[in-house]
PDB file of N, CA and C in Angstrom:
ATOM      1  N   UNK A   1    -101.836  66.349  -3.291  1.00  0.00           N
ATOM      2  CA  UNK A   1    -101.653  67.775  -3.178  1.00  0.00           C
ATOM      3  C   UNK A   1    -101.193  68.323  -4.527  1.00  0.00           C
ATOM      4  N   UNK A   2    -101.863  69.287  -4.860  1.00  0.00           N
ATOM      5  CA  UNK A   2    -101.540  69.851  -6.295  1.00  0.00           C
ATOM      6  C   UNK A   2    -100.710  70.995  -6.311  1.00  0.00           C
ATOM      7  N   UNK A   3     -99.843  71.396  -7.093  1.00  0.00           N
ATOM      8  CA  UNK A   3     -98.875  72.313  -6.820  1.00  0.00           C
ATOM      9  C   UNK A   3     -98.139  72.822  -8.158  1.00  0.00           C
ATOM     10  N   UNK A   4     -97.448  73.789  -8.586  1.00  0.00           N
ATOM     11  CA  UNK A   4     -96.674  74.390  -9.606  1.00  0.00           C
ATOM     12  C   UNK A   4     -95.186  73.914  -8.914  1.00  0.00           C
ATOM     13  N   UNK A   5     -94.528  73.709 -10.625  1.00  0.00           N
ATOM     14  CA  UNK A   5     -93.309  73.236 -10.398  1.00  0.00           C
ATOM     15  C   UNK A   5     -92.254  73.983 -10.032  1.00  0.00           C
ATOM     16  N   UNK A   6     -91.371  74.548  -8.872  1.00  0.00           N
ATOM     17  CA  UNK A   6     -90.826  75.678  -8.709  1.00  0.00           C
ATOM     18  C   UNK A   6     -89.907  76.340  -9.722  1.00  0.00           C
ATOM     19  N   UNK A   7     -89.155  75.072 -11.010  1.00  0.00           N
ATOM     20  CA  UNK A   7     -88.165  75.154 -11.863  1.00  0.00           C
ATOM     21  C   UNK A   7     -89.211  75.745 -13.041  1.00  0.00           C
ATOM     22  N   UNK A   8     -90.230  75.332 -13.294  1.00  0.00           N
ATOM     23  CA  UNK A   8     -90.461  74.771 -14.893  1.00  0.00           C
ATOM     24  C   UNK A   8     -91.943  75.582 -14.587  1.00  0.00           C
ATOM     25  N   UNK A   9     -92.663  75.487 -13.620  1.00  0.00           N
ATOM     26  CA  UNK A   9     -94.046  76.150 -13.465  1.00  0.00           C
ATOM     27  C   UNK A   9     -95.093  74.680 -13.647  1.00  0.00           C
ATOM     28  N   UNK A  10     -94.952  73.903 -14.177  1.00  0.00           N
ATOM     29  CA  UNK A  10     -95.997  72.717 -14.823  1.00  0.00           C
ATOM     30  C   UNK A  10     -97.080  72.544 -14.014  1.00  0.00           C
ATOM     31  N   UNK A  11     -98.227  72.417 -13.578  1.00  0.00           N
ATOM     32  CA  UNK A  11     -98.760  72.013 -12.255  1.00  0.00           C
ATOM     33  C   UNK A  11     -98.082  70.450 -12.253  1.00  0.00           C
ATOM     34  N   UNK A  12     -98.464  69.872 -11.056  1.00  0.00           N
ATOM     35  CA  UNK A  12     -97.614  68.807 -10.581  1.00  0.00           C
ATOM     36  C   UNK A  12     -99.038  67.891  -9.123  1.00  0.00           C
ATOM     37  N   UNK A  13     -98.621  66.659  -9.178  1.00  0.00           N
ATOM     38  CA  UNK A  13     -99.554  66.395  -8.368  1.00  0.00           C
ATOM     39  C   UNK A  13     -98.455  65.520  -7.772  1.00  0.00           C
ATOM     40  N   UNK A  14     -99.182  65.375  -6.007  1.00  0.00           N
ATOM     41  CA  UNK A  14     -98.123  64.760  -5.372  1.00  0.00           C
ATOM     42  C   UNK A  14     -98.321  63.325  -5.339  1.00  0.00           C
ATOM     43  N   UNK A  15     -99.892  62.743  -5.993  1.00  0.00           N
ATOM     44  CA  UNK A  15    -100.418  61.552  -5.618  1.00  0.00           C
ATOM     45  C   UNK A  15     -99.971  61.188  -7.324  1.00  0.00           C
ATOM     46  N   UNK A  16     -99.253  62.118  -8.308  1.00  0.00           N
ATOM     47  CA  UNK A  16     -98.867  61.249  -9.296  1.00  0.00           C
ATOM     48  C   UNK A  16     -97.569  61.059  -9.787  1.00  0.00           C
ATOM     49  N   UNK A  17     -96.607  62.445  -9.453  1.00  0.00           N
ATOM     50  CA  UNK A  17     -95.291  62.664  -9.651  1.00  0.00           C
ATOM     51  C   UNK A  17     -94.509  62.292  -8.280  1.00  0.00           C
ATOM     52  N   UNK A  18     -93.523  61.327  -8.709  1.00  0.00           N
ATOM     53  CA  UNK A  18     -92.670  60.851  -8.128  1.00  0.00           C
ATOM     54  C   UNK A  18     -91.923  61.724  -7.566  1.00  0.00           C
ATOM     55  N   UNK A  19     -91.410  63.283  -8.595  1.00  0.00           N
ATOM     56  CA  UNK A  19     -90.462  64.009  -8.175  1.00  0.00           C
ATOM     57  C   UNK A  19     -91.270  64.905  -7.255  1.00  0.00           C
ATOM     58  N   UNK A  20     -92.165  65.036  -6.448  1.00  0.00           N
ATOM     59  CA  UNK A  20     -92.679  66.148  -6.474  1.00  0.00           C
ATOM     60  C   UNK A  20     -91.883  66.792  -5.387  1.00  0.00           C
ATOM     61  N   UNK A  21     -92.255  67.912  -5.646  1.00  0.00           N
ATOM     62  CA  UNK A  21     -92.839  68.923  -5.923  1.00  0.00           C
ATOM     63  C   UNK A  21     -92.248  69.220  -7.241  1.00  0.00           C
ATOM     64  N   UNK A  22     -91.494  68.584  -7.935  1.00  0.00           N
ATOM     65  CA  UNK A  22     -91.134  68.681  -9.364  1.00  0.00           C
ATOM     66  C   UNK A  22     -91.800  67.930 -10.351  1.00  0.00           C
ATOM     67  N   UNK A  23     -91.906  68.384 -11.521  1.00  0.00           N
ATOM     68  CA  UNK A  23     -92.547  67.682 -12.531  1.00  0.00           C
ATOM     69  C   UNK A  23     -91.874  66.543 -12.791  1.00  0.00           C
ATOM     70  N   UNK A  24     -90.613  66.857 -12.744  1.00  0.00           N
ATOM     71  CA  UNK A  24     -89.570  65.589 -13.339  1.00  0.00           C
ATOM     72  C   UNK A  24     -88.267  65.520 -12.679  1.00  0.00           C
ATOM     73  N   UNK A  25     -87.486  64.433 -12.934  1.00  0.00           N
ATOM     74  CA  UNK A  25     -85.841  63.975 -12.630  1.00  0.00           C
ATOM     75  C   UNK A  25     -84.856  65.400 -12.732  1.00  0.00           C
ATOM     76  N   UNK A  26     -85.527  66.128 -14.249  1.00  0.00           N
ATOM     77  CA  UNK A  26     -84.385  67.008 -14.775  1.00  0.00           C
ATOM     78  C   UNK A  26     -84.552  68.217 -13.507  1.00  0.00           C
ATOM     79  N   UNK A  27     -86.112  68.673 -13.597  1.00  0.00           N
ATOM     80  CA  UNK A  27     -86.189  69.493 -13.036  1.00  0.00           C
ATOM     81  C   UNK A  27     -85.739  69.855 -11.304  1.00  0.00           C
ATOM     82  N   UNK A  28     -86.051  68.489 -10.578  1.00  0.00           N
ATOM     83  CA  UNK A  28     -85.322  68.299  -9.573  1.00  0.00           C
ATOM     84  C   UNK A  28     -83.462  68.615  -9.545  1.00  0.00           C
ATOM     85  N   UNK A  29     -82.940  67.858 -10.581  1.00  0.00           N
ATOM     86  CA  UNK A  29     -81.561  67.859 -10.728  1.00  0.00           C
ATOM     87  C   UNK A  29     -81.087  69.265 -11.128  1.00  0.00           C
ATOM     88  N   UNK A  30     -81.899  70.038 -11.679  1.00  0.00           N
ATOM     89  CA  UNK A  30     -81.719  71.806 -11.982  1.00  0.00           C
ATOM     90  C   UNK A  30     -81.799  72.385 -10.573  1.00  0.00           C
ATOM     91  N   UNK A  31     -82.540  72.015  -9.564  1.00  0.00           N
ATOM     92  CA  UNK A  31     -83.011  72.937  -8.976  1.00  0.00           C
ATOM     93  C   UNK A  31     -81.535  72.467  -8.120  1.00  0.00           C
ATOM     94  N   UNK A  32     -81.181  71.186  -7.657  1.00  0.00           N
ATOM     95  CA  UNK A  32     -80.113  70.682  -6.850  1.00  0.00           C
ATOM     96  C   UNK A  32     -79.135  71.417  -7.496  1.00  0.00           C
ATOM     97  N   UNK A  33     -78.443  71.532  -8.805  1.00  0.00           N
ATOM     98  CA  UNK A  33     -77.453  72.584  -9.439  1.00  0.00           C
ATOM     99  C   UNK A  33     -77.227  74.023  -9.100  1.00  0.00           C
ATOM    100  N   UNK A  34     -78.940  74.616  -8.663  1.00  0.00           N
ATOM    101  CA  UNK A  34     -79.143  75.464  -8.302  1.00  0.00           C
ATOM    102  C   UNK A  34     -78.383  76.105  -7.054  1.00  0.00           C
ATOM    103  N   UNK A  35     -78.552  75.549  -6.248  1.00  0.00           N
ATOM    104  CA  UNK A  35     -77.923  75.274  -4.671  1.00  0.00           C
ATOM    105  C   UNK A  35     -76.783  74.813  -4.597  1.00  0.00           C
ATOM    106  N   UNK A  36     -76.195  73.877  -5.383  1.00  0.00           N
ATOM    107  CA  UNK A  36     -74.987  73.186  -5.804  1.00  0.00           C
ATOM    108  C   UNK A  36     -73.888  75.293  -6.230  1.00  0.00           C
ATOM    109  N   UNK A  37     -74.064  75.496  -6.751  1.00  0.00           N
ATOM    110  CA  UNK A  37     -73.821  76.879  -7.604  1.00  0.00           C
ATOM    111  C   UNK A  37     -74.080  78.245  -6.917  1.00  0.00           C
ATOM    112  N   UNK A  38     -74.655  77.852  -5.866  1.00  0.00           N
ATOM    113  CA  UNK A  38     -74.716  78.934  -4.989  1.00  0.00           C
ATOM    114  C   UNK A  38     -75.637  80.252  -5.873  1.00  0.00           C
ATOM    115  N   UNK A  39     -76.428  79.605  -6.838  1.00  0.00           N
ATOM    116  CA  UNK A  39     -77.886  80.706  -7.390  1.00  0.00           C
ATOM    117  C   UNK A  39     -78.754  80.881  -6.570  1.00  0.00           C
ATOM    118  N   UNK A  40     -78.997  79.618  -5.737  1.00  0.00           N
ATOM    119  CA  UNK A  40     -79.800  79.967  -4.284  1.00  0.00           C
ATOM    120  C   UNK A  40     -79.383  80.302  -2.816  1.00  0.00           C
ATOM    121  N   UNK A  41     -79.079  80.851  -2.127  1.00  0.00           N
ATOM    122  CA  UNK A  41     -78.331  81.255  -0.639  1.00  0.00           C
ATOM    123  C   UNK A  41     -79.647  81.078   0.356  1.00  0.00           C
ATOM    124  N   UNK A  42     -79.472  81.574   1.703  1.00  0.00           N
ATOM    125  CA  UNK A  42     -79.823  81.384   2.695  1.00  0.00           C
ATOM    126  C   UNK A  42     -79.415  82.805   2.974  1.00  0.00           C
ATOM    127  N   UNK A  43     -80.511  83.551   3.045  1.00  0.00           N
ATOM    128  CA  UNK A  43     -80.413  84.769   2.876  1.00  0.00           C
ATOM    129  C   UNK A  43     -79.689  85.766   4.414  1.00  0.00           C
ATOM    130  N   UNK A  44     -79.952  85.298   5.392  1.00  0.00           N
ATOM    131  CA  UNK A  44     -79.424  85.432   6.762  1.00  0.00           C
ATOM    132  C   UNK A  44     -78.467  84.506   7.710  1.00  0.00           C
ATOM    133  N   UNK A  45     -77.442  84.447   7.688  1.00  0.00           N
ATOM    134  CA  UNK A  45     -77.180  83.027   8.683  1.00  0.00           C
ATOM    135  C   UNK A  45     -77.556  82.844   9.510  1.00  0.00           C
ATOM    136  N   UNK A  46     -77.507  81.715   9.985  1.00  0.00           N
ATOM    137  CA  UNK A  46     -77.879  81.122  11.004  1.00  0.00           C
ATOM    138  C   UNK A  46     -77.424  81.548  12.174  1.00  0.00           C
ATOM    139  N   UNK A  47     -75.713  81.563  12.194  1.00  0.00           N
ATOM    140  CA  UNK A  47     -75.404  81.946  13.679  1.00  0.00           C
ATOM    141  C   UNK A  47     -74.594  83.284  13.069  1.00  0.00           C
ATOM    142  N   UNK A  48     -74.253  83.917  14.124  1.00  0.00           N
ATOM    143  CA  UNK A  48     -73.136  85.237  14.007  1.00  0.00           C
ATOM    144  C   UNK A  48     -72.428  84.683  14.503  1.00  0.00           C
ATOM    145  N   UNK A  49     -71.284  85.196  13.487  1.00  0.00           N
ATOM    146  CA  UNK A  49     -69.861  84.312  13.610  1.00  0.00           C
ATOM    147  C   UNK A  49     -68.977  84.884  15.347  1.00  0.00           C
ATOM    148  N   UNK A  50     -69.401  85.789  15.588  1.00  0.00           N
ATOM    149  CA  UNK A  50     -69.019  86.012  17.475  1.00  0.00           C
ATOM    150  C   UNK A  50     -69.740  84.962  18.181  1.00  0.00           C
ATOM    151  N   UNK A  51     -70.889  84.588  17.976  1.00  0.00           N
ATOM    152  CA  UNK A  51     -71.495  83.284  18.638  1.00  0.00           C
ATOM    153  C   UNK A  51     -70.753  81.545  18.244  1.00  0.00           C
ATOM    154  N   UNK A  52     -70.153  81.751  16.901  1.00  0.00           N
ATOM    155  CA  UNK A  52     -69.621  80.755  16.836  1.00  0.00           C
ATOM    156  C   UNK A  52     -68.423  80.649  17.622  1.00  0.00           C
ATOM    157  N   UNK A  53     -67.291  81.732  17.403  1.00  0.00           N
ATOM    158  CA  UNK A  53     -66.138  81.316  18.179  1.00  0.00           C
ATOM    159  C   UNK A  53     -66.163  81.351  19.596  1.00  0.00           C
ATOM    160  N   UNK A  54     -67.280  82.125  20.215  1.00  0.00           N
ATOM    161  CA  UNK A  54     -67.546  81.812  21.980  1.00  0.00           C
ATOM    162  C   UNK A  54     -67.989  80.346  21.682  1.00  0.00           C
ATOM    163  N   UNK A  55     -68.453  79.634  21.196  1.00  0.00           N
ATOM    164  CA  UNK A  55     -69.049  78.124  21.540  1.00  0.00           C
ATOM    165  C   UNK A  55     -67.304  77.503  21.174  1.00  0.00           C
ATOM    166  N   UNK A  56     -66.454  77.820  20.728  1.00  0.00           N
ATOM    167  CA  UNK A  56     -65.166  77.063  20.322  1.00  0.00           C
ATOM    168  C   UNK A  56     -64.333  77.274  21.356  1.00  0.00           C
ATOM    169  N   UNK A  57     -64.707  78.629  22.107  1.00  0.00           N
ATOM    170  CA  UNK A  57     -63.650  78.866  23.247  1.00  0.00           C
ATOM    171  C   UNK A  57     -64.154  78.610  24.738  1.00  0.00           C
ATOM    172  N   UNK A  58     -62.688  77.533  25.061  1.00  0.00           N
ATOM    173  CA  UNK A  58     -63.278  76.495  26.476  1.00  0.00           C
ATOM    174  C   UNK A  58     -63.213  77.398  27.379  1.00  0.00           C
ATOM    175  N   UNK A  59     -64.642  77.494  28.583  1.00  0.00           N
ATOM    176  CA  UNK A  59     -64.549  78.073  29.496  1.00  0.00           C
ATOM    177  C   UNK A  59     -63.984  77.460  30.187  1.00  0.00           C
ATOM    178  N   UNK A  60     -63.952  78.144  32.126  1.00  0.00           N
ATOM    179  CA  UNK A  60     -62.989  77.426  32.843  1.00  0.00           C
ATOM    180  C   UNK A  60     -64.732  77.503  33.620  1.00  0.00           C
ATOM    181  N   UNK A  61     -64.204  76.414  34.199  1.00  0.00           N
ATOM    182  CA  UNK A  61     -65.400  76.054  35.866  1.00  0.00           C
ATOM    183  C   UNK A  61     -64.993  77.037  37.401  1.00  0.00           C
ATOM    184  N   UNK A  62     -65.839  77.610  37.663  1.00  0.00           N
ATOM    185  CA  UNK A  62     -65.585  77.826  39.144  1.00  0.00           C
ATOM    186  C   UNK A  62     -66.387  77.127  40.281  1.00  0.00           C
ATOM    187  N   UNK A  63     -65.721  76.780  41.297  1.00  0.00           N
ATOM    188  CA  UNK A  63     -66.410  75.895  42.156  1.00  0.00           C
ATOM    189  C   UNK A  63     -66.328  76.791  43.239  1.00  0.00           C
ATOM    190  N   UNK A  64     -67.417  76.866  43.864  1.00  0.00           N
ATOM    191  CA  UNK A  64     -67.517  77.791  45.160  1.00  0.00           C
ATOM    192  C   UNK A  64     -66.906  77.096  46.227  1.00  0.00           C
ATOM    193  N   UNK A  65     -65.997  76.997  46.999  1.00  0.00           N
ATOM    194  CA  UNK A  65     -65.702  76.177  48.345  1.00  0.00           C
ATOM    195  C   UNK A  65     -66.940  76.872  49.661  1.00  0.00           C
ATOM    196  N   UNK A  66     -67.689  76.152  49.472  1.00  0.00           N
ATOM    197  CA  UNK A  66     -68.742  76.738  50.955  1.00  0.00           C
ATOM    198  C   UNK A  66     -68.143  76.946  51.852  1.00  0.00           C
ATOM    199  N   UNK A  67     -67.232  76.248  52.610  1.00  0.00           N
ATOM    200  CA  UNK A  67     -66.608  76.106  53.861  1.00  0.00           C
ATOM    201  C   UNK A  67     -65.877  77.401  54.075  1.00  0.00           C
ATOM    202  N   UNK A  68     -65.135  77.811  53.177  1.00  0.00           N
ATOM    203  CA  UNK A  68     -64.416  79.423  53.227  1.00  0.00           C
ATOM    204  C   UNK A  68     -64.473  80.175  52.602  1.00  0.00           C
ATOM    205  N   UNK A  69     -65.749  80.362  51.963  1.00  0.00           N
ATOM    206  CA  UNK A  69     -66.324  81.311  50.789  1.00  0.00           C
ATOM    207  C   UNK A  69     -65.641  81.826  50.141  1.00  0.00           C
ATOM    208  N   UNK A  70     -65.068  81.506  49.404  1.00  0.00           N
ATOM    209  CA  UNK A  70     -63.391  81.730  48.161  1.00  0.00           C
ATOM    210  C   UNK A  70     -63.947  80.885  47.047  1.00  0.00           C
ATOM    211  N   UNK A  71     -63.781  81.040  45.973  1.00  0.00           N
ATOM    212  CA  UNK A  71     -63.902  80.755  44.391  1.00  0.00           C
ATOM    213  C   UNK A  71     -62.213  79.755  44.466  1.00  0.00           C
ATOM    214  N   UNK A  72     -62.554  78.532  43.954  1.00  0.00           N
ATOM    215  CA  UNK A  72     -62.294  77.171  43.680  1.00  0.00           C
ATOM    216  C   UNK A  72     -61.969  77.054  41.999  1.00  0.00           C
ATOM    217  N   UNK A  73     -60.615  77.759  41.724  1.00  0.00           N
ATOM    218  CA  UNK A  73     -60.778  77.246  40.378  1.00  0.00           C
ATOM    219  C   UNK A  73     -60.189  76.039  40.048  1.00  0.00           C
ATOM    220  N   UNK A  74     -61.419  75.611  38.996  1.00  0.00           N
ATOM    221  CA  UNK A  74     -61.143  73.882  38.978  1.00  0.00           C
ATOM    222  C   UNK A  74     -60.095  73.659  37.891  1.00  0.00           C
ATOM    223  N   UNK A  75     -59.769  74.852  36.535  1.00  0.00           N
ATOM    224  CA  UNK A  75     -58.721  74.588  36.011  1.00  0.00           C
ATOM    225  C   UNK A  75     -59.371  74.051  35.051  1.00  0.00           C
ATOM    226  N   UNK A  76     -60.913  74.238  34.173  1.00  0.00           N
ATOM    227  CA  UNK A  76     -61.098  73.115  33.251  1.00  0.00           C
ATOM    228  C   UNK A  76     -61.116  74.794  32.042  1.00  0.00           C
TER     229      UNK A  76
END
């Protein structure tokens, strides 16, 4: 697969460069600095941080008692 180097531009082949999609060691290790340095982000997160702290906060269980139709709290 033939391709331009994302750092450097070089074309690059995947059936000859080891680094690929990089031309080379350096250029790989620039681009890792890159991300390392926070020049590259992740432009949206992933979660919204209200979705994170509901997954941190323990719900409790309710257990239905059939027999006298009343809510069974189990206390978890």
């Amino acid at each position: 697969m033939q391709h331009k180097c994302p750092i450097c531009k070089t074309p690059t082949d995947s059936t000859q460069h080891v680094d690929f999609p990089f031309c080379s060691e350096r250029c790989r290790d620039r681009d890792l600095g890159n991300w390392a340095t926070e020049k590259y982000v992740v432009s949206d997160p992933i979660f919204n941080e209200d979705d994170i702290e509901e997954l941190d906060t323990p719900r409790k269980t309710i257990i239905l008692d059939l027999e006298h139709d009343e809510p069974n709290d189990a206390g978890h």
